[in-house]
C-alpha atoms as a PDB file:
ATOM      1  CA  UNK A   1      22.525  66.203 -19.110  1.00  0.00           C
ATOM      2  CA  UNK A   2      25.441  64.946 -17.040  1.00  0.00           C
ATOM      3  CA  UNK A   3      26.500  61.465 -17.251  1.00  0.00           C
ATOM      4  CA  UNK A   4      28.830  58.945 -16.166  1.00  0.00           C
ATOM      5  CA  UNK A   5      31.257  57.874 -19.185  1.00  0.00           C
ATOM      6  CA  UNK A   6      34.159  55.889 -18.289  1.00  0.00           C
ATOM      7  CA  UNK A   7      34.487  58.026 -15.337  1.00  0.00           C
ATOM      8  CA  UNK A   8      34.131  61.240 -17.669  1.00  0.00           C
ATOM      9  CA  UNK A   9      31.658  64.060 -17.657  1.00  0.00           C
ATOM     10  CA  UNK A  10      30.064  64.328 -21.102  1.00  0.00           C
ATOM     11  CA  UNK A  11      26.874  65.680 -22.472  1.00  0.00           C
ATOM     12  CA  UNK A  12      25.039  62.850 -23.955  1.00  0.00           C
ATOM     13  CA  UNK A  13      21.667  60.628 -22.418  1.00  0.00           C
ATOM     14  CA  UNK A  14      23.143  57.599 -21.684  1.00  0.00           C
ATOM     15  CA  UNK A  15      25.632  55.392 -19.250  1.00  0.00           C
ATOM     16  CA  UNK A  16      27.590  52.539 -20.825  1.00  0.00           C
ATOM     17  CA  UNK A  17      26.137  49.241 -19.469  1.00  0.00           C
ATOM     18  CA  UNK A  18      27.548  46.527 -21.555  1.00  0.00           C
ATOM     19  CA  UNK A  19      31.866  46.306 -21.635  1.00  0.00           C
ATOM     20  CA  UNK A  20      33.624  44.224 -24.223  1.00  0.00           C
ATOM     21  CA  UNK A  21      36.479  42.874 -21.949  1.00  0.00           C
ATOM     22  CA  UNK A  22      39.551  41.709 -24.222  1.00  0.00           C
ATOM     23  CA  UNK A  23      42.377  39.727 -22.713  1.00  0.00           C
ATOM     24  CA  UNK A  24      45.407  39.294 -25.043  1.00  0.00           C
ATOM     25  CA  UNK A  25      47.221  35.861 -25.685  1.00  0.00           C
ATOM     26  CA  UNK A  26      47.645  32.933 -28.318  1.00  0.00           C
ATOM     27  CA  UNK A  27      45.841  29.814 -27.916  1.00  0.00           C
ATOM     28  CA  UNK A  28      47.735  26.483 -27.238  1.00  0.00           C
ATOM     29  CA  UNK A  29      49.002  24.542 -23.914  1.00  0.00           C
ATOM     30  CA  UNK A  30      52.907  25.759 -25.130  1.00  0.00           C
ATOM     31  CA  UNK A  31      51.187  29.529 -24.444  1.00  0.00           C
ATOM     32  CA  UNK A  32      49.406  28.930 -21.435  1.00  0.00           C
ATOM     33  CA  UNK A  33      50.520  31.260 -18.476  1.00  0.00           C
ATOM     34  CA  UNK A  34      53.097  33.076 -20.032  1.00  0.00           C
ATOM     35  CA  UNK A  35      54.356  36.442 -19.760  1.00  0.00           C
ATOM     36  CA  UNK A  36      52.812  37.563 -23.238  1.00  0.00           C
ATOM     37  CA  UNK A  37      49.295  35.514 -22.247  1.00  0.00           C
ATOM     38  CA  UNK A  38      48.706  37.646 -19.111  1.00  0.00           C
ATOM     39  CA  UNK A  39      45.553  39.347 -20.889  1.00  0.00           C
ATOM     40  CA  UNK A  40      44.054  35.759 -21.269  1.00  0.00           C
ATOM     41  CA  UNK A  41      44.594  35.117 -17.079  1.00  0.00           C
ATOM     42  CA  UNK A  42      43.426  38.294 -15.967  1.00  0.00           C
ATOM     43  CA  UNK A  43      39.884  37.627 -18.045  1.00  0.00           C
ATOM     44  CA  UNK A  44      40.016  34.367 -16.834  1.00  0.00           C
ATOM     45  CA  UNK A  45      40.104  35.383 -13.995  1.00  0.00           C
ATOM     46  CA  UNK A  46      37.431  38.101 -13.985  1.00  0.00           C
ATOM     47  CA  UNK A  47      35.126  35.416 -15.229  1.00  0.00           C
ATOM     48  CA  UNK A  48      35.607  33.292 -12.216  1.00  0.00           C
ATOM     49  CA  UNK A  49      35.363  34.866  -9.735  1.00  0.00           C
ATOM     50  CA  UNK A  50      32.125  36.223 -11.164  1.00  0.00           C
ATOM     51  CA  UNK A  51      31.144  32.574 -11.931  1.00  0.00           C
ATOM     52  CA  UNK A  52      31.326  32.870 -15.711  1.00  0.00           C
ATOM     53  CA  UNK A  53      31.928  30.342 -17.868  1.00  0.00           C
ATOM     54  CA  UNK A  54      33.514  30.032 -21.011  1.00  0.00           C
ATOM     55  CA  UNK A  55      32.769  28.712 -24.289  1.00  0.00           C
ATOM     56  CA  UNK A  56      34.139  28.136 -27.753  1.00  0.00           C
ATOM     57  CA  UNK A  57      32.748  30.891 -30.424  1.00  0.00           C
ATOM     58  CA  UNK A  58      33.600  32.501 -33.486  1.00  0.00           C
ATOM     59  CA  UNK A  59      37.272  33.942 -33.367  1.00  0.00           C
ATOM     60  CA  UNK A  60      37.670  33.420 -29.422  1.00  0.00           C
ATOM     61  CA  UNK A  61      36.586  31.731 -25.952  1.00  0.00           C
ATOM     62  CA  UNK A  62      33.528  33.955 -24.836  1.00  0.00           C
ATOM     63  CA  UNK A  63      32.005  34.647 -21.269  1.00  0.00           C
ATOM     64  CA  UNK A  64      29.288  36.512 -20.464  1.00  0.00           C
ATOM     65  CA  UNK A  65      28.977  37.883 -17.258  1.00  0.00           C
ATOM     66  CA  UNK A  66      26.160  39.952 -15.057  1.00  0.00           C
ATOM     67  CA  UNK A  67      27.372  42.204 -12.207  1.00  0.00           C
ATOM     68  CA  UNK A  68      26.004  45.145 -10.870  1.00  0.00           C
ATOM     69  CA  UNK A  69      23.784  46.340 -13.584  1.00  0.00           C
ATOM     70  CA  UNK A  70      26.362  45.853 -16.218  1.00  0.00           C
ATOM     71  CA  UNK A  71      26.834  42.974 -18.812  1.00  0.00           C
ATOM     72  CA  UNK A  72      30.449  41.989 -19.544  1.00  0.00           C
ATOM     73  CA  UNK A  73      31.415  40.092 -23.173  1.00  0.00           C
ATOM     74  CA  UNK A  74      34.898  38.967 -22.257  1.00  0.00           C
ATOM     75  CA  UNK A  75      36.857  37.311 -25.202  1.00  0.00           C
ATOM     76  CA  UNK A  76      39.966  35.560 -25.579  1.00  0.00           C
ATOM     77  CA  UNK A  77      40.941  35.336 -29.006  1.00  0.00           C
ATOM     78  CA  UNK A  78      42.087  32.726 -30.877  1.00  0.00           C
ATOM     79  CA  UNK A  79      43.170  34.416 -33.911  1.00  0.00           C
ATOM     80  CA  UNK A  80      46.955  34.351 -32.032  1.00  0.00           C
ATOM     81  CA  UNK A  81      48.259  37.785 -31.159  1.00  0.00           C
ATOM     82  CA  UNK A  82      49.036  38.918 -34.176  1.00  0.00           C
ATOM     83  CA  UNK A  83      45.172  38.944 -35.571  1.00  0.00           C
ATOM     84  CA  UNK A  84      43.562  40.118 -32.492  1.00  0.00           C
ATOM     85  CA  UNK A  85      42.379  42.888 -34.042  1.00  0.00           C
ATOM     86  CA  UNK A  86      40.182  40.739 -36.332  1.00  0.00           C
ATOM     87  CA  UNK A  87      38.244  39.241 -32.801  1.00  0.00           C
ATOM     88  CA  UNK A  88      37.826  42.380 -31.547  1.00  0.00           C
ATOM     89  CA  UNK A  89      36.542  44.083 -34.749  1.00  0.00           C
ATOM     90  CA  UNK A  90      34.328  40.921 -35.251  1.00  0.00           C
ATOM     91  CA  UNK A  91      33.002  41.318 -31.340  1.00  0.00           C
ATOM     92  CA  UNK A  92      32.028  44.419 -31.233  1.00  0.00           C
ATOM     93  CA  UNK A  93      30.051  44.460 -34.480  1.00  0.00           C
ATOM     94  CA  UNK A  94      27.955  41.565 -32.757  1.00  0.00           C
ATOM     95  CA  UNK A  95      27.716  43.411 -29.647  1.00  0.00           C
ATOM     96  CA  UNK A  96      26.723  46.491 -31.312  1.00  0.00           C
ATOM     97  CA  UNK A  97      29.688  48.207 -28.595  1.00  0.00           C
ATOM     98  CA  UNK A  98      31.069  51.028 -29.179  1.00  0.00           C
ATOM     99  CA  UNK A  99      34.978  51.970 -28.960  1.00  0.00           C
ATOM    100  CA  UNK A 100      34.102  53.553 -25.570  1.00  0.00           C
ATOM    101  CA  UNK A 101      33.131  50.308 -24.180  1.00  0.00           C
ATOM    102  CA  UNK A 102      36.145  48.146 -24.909  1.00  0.00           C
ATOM    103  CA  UNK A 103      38.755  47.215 -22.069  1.00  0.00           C
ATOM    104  CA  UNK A 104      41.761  45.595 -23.241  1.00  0.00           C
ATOM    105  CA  UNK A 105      44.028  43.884 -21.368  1.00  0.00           C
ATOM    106  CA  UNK A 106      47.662  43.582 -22.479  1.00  0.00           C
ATOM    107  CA  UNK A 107      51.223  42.971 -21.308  1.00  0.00           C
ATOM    108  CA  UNK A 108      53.577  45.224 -21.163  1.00  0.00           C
ATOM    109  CA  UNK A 109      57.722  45.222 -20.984  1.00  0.00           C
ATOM    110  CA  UNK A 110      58.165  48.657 -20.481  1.00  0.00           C
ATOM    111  CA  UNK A 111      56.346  48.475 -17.110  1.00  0.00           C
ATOM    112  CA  UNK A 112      58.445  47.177 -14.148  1.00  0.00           C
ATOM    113  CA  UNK A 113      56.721  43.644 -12.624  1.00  0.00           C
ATOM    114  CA  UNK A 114      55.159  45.278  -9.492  1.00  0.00           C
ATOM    115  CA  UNK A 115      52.852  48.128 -11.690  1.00  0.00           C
ATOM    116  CA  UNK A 116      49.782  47.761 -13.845  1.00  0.00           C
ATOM    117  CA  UNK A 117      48.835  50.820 -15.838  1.00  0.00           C
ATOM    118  CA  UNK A 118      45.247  52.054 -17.220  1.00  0.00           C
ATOM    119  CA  UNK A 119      44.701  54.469 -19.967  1.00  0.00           C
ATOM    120  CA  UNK A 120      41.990  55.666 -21.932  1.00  0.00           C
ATOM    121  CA  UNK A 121      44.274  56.000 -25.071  1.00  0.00           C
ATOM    122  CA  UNK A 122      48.144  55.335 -26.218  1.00  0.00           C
ATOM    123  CA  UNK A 123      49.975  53.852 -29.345  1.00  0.00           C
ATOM    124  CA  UNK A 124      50.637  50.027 -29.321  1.00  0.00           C
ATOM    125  CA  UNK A 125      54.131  51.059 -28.669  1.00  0.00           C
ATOM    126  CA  UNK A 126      55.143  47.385 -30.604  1.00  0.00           C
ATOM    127  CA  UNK A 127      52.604  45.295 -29.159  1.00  0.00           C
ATOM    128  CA  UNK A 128      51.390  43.698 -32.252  1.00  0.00           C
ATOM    129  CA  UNK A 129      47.914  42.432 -30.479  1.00  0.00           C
ATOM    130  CA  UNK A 130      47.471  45.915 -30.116  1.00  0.00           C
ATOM    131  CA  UNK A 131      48.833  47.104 -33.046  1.00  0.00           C
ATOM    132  CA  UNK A 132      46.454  44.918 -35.082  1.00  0.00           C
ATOM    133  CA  UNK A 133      43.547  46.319 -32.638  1.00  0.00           C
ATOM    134  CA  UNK A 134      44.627  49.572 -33.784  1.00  0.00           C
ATOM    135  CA  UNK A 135      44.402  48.543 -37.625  1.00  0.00           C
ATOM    136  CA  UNK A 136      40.859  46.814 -37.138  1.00  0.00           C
ATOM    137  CA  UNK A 137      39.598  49.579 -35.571  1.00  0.00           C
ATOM    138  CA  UNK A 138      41.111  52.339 -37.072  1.00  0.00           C
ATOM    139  CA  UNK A 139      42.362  54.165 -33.794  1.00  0.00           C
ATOM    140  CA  UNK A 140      44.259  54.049 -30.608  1.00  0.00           C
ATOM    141  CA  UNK A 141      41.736  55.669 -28.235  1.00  0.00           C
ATOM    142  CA  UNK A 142      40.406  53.077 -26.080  1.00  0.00           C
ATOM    143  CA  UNK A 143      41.123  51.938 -22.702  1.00  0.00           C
ATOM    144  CA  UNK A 144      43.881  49.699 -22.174  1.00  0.00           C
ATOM    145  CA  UNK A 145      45.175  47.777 -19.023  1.00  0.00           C
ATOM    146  CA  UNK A 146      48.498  47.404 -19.621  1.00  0.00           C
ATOM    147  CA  UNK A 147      50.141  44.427 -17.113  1.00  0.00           C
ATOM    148  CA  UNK A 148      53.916  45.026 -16.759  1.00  0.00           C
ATOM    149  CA  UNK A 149      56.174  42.216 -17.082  1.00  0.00           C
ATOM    150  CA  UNK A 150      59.910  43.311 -16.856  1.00  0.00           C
ATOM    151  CA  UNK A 151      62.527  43.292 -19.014  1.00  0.00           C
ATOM    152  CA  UNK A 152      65.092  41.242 -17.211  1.00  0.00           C
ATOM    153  CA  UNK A 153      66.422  39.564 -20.517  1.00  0.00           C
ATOM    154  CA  UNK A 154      69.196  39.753 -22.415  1.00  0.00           C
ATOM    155  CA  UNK A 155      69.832  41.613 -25.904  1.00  0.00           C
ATOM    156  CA  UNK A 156      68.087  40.171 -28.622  1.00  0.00           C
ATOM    157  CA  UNK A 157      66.253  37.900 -26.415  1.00  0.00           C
ATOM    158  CA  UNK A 158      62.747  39.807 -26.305  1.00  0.00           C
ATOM    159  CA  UNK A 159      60.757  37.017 -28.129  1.00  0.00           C
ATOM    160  CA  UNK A 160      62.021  34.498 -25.851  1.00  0.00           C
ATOM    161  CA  UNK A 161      61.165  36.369 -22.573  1.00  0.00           C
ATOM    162  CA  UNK A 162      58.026  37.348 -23.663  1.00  0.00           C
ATOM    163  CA  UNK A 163      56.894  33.781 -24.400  1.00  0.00           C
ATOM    164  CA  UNK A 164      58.235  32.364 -21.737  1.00  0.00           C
ATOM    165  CA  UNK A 165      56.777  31.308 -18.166  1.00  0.00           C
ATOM    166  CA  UNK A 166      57.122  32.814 -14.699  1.00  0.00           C
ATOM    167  CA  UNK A 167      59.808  32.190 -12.446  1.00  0.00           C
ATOM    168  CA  UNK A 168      58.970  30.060  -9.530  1.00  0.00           C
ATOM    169  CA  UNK A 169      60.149  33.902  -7.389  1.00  0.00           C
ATOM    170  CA  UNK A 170      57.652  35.598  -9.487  1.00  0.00           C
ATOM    171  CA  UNK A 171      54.692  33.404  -9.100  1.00  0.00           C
ATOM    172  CA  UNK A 172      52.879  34.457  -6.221  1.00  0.00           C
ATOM    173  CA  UNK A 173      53.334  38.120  -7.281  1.00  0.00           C
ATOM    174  CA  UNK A 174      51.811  37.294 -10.529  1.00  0.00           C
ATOM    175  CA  UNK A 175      48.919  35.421  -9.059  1.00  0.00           C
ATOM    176  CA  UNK A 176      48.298  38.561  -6.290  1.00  0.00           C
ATOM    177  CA  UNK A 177      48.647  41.173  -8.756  1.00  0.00           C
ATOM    178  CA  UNK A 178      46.175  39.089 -11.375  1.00  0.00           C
ATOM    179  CA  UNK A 179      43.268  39.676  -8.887  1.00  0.00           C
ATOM    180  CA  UNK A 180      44.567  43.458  -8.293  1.00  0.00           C
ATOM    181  CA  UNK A 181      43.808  43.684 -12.113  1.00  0.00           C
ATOM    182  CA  UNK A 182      40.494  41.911 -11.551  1.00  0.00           C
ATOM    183  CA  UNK A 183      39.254  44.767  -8.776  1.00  0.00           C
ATOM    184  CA  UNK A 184      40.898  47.061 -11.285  1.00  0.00           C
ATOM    185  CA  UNK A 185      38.183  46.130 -13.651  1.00  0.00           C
ATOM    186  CA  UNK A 186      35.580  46.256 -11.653  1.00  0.00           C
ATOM    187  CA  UNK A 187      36.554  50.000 -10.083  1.00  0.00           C
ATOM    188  CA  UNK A 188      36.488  50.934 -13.711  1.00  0.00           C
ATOM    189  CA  UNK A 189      32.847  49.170 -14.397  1.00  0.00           C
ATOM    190  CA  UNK A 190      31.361  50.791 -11.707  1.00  0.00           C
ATOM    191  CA  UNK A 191      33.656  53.871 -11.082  1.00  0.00           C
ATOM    192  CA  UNK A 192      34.933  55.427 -13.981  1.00  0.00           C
ATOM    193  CA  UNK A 193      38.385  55.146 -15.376  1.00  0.00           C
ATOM    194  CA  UNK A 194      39.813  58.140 -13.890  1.00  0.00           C
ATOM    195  CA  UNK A 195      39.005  56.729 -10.417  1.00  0.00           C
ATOM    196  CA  UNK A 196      40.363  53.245 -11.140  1.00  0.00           C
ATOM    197  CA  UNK A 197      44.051  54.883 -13.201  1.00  0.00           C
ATOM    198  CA  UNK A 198      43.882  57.228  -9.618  1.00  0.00           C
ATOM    199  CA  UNK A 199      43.543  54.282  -7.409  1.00  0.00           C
ATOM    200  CA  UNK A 200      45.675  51.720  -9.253  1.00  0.00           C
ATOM    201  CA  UNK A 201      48.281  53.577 -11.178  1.00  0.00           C
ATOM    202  CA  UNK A 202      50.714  54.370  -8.729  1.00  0.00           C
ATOM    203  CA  UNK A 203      50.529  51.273  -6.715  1.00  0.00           C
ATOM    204  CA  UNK A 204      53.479  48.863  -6.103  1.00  0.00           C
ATOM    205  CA  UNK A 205      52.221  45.422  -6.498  1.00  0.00           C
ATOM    206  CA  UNK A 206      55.212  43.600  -4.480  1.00  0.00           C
END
C-alpha cells in the first residue's frame, strides 16, 4: 500500500498526522529576536497565524495547533540551545512521535540572508541545538528548516553575530521571509517535503 510520508512513497498503512514542530532559541528578553532565536519566531509565528496559543510546560513553551487534519505540538525550549536535545527527546516520548514526524527549525550562517533550506537529513554542521538533537536522539535524519542568516562579521566574531539583533536594513526581509517559512511548513504538512524543498529551496527571499 502506497502512502504519503513526508512527501515519500513508502510501503507501510499509515500517513503521519501529528508533527512535533521545534523552533530553536534560548529563553530570556536579552535573546529575543535574534539571529540565533529565528527557530523560536518562525514557531511563533506558525502558531499565530493558526491562532495557537502558548503555554509554559515541562522543558519549553508548548502550542498545540489543529489544521487540516493534522495536529501540530510546537515547542520552544527552554533548556537554552545547548540542551535542546533534552526538550525534544522529552517531547516526543510524550507525544509518542516518531523521528519522521519532527520539523526543526534552525538558523543557519552558512546560508546567505535571502534563502531558507529544507532537508530530510544533514549533520549539525556546529549548530550545537542541533548537535545536542543529534545526541538525544541518536541520529541526524530528520527534517530540518534551516533559516540562513549571513555571515557578514568579522574573524572571531561568530558568537557575537549570532546573538545579536537585526539590522534596522534587514528587518523587513526578516519579517517577509518569517511567514515564507510559515507557508513552508504548511506545504510540507500537507504536501510532502520533496514538494515544499522543490518549491522553497531555490527561492531568493529579497
Amino acid at each position: 500500500m502506497r502512502v504519503f510520508y513526508w512527501g515519500r512513497t513508502i510501503f507501510e498503512p499509515r500517513i503521519i498526522m501529528k508533527i512535533l514542530l521545534v523552533g530553536l532559541g534560548n529563553v530570556g528578553d536579552e535573546y529575543a529576536h535574534t539571529r540565533h532565536n529565528i527557530g523560536f519566531d518562525v514557531v511563533n509565528a506558525f502558531v499565530q497565524r493558526h491562532q495557537g496559543q502558548f503555554r509554559v510546560d515541562r522543558l519549553a513553551y508548548v502550542a498545540d495547533v489543529k489544521w487540516k487534519g493534522k495536529q501540530f505540538v510546537c515547542i520552544c525550549p527552554t533548556t537554552y540551545m545547548n540542551l535542546s536535545g533534552k526538550a525534544v527527546k522529552y517531547w516526543m516520548d510524550k507525544e509518542k512521535a516518531d523521528i519522521a514526524s519532527l520539523l526543526v527549525i534552525v538558523d543557519d550562517l552558512a546560508l546567505p540572508l535571502d534563502k531558507i533550506r529544507l532537508k530530510p537529513g544533514g549533520s549539525d554542521a556546529g549548530h550545537n541545538g542541533l548537535k545536542s538533537i543529534q545526541e538525544s536522539l541518536g541520529t541526524v535524519q530528520y527534517a530540518k528548516l534551516r533559516f540562513g542568516i549571513g555571515n557578514d562579521f568579522p574573524k572571531g566574531k561568530q558568537a557575537d553575530f549570532v546573538l545579536s539583533k537585526w539590522k534596522s536594513t534587514e528587518e523587513k526581509q526578516v519579517s517577509n521571509k518569517i511567514m515564507q517559512c510559515v507557508d513552508a511548513i504548511e506545504v510540507v504538512a500537507t504536501q510532502g517535503l520533496d514538494v515544499a524543498m522543490n518549491q522553497f529551496n531555490q527561492k531568493s527571499f529579497t
